[in-house]
C-alpha atoms as a PDB file:
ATOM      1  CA  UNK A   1      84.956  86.858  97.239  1.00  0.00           C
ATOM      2  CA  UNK A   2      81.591  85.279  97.712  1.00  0.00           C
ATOM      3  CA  UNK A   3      80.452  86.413  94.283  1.00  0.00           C
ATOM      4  CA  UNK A   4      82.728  83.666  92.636  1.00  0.00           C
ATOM      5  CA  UNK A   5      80.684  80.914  92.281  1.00  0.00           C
ATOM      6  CA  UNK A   6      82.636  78.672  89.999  1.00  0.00           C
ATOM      7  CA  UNK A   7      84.920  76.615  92.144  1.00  0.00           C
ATOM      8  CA  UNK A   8      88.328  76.856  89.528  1.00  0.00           C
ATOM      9  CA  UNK A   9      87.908  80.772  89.999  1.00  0.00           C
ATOM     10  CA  UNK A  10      87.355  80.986  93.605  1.00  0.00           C
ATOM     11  CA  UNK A  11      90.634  79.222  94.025  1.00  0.00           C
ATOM     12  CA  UNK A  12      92.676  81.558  92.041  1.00  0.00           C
ATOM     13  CA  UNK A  13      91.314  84.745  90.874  1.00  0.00           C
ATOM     14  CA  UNK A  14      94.294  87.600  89.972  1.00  0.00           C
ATOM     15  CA  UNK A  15      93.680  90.934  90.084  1.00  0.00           C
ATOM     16  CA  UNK A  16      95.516  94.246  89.953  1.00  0.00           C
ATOM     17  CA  UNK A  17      96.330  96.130  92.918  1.00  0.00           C
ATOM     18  CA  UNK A  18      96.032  99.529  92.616  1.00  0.00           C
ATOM     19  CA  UNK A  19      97.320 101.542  95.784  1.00  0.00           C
ATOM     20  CA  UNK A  20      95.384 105.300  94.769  1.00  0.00           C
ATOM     21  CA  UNK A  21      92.303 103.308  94.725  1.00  0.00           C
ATOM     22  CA  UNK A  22      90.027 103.332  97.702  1.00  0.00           C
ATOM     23  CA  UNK A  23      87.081 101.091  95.822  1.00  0.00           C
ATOM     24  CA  UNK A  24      87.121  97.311  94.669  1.00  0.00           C
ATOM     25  CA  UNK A  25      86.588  96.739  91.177  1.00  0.00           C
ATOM     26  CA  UNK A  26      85.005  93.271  89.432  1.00  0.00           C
ATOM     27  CA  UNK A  27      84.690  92.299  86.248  1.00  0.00           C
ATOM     28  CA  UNK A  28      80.443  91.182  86.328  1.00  0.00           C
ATOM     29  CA  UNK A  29      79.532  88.403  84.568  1.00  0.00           C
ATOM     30  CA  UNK A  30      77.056  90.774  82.832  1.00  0.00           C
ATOM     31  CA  UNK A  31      79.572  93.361  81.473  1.00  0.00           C
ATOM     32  CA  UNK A  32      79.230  94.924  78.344  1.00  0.00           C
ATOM     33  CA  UNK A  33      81.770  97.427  76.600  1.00  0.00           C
ATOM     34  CA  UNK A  34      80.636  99.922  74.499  1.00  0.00           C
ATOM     35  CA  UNK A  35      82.167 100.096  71.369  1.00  0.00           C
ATOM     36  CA  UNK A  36      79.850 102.665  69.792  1.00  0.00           C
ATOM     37  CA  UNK A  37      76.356 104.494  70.179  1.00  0.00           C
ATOM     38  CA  UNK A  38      74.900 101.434  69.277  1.00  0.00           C
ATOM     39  CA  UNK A  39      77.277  98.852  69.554  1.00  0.00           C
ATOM     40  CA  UNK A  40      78.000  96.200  72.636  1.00  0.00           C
ATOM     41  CA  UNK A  41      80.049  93.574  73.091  1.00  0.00           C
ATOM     42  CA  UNK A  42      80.983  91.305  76.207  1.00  0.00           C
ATOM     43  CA  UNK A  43      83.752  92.386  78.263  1.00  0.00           C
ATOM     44  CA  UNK A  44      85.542  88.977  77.952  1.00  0.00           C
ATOM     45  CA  UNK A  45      86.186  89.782  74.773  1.00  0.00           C
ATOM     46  CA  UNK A  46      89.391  91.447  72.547  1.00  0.00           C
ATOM     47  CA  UNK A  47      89.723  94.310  72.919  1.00  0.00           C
ATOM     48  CA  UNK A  48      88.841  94.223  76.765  1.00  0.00           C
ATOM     49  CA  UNK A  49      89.881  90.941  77.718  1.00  0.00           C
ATOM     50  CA  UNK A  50      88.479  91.078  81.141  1.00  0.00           C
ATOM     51  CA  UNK A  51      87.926  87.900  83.268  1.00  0.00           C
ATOM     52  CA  UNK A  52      84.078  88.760  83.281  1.00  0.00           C
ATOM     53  CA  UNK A  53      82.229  86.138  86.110  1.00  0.00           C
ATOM     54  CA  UNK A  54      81.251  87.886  89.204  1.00  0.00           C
ATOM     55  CA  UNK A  55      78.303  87.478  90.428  1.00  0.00           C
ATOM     56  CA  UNK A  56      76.520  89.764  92.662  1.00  0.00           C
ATOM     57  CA  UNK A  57      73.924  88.649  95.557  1.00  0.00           C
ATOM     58  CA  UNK A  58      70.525  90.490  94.923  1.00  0.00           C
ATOM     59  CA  UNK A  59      70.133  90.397  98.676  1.00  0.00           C
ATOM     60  CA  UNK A  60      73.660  92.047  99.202  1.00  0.00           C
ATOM     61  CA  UNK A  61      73.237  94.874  96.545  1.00  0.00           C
ATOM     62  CA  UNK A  62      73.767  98.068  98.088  1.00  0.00           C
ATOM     63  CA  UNK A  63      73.340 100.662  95.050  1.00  0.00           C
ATOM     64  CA  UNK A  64      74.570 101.561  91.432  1.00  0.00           C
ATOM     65  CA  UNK A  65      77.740 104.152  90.451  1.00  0.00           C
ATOM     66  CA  UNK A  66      78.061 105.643  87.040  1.00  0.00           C
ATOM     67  CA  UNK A  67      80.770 107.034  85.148  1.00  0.00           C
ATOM     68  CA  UNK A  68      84.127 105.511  87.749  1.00  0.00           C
ATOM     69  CA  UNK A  69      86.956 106.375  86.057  1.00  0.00           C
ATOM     70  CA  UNK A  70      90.024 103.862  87.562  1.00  0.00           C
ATOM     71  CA  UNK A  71      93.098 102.432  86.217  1.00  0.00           C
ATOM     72  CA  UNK A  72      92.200 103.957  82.732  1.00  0.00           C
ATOM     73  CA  UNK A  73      88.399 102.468  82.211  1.00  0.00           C
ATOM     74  CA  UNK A  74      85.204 104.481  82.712  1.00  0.00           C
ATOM     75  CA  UNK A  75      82.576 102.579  83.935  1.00  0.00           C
ATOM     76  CA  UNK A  76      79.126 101.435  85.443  1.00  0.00           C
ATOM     77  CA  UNK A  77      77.375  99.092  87.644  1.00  0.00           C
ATOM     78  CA  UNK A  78      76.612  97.949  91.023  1.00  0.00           C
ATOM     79  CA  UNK A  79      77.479  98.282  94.097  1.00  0.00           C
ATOM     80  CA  UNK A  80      77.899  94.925  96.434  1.00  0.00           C
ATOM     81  CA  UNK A  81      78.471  94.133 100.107  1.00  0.00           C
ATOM     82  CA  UNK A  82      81.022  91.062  99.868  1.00  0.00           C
ATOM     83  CA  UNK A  83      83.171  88.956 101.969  1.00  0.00           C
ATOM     84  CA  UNK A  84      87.041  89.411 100.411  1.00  0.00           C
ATOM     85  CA  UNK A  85      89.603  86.994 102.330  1.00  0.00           C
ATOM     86  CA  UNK A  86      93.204  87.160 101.793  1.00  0.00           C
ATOM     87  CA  UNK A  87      94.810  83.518 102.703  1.00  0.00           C
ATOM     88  CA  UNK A  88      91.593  81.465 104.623  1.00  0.00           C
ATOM     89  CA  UNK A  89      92.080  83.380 108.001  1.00  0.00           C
ATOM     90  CA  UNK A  90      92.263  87.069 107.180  1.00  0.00           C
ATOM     91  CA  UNK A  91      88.881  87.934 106.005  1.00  0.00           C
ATOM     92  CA  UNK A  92      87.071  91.240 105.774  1.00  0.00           C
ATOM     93  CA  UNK A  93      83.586  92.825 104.265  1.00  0.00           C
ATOM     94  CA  UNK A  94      83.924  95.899 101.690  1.00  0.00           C
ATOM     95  CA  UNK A  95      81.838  97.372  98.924  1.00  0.00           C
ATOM     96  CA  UNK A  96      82.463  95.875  95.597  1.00  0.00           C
ATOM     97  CA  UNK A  97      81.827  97.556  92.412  1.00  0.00           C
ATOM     98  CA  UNK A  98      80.614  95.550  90.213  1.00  0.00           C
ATOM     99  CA  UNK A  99      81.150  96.576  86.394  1.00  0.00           C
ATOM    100  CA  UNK A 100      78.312  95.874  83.964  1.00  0.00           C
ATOM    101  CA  UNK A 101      78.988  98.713  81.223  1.00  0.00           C
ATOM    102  CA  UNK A 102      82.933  99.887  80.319  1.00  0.00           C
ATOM    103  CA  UNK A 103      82.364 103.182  77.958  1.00  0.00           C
ATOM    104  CA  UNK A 104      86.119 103.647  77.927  1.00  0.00           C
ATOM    105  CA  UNK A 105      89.517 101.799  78.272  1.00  0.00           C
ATOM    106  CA  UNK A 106      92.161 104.750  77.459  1.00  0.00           C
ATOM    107  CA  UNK A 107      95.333 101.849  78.283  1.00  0.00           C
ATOM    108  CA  UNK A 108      94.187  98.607  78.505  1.00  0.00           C
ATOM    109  CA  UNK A 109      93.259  97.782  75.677  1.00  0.00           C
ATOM    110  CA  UNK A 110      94.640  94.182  74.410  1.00  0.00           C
ATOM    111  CA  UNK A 111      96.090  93.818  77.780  1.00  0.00           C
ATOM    112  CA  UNK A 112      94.508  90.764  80.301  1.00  0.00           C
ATOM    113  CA  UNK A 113      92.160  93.241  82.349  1.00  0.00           C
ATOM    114  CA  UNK A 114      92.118  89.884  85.125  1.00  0.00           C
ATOM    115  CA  UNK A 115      89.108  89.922  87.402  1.00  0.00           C
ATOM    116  CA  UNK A 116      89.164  93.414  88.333  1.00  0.00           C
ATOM    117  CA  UNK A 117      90.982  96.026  90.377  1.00  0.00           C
ATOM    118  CA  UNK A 118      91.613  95.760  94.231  1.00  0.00           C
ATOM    119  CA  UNK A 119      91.731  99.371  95.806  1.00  0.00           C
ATOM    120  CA  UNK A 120      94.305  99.202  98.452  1.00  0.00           C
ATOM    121  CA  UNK A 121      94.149 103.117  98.904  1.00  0.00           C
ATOM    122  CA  UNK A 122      94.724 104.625 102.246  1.00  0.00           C
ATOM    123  CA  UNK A 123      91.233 105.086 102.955  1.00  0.00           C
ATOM    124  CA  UNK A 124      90.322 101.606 101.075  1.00  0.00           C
ATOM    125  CA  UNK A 125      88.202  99.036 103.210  1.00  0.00           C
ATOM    126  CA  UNK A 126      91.025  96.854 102.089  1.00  0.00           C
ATOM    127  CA  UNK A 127      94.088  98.743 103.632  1.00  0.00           C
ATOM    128  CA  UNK A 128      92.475  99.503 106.892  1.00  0.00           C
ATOM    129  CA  UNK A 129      91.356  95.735 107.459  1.00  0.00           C
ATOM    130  CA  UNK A 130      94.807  94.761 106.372  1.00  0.00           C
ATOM    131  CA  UNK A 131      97.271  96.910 108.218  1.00  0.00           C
ATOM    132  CA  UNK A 132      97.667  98.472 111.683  1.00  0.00           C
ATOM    133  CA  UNK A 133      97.031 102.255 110.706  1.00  0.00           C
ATOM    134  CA  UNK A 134      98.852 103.250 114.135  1.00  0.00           C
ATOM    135  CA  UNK A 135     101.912 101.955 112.479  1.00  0.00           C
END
């Protein structure tokens, strides 16, 4: 994804797949978990642990979500349009969500959250650009 901009991540980012997600999911350099009312810390750190450093394009921003509930977090941010490749020659464009604000991990918590979810749903950007759905 273009919104790596740190050459040692764009090289090997991880994420988790998660196949009843149709959206994209990144960790934003920004994020902030919200331990109480009052209360913020970065994402990067215990008890989160998420690889926190994408970086959205102003000029690419498509919207905001609020309130995403996937693979046990509920969430905020932004919305991206960004180039994900898989290998150097199979490349595709899809809406990333870009997480500034977790309110909620209900199972992840001390667990590596890597850079984010991929959401290889049936309907995902991601499964469609990536399989033959006549097959």
């Amino acid at each position: 994804m273009t919104g790596y901009t740190d050459a040692s991540i764009q090289d090997s980012p991880y994420f988790y797949i998660d196949f009843t997600q149709s959206n994209t999911y990144v960790w934003d350099e920004t994020c902030q978990y919200q331990v109480s009312a009052i209360e913020l810390q970065p994402c990067a750190d215990a008890p989160l642990l998420l690889e926190a450093s994408y970086q959205g394009n102003a000029t690419r921003k498509l919207g905001e979500f609020t309130d995403a509930y996937f693979n046990g977090y509920t969430a905020s941010g932004n919305i991206y349009w960004d180039e994900y490749c898989v290998g150097e020659s199979s490349c595709t464009y899809l809406e990333v969500y870009s997480v500034t604000m977790v309110y909620d991990s209900q199972y992840m918590i001390g667990v590596d959250g890597a850079f984010g979810v991929l959401g290889y749903g049936p309907k995902s950007t991601l499964w469609n650009a990536l399989t033959d759905p006549s097959t």
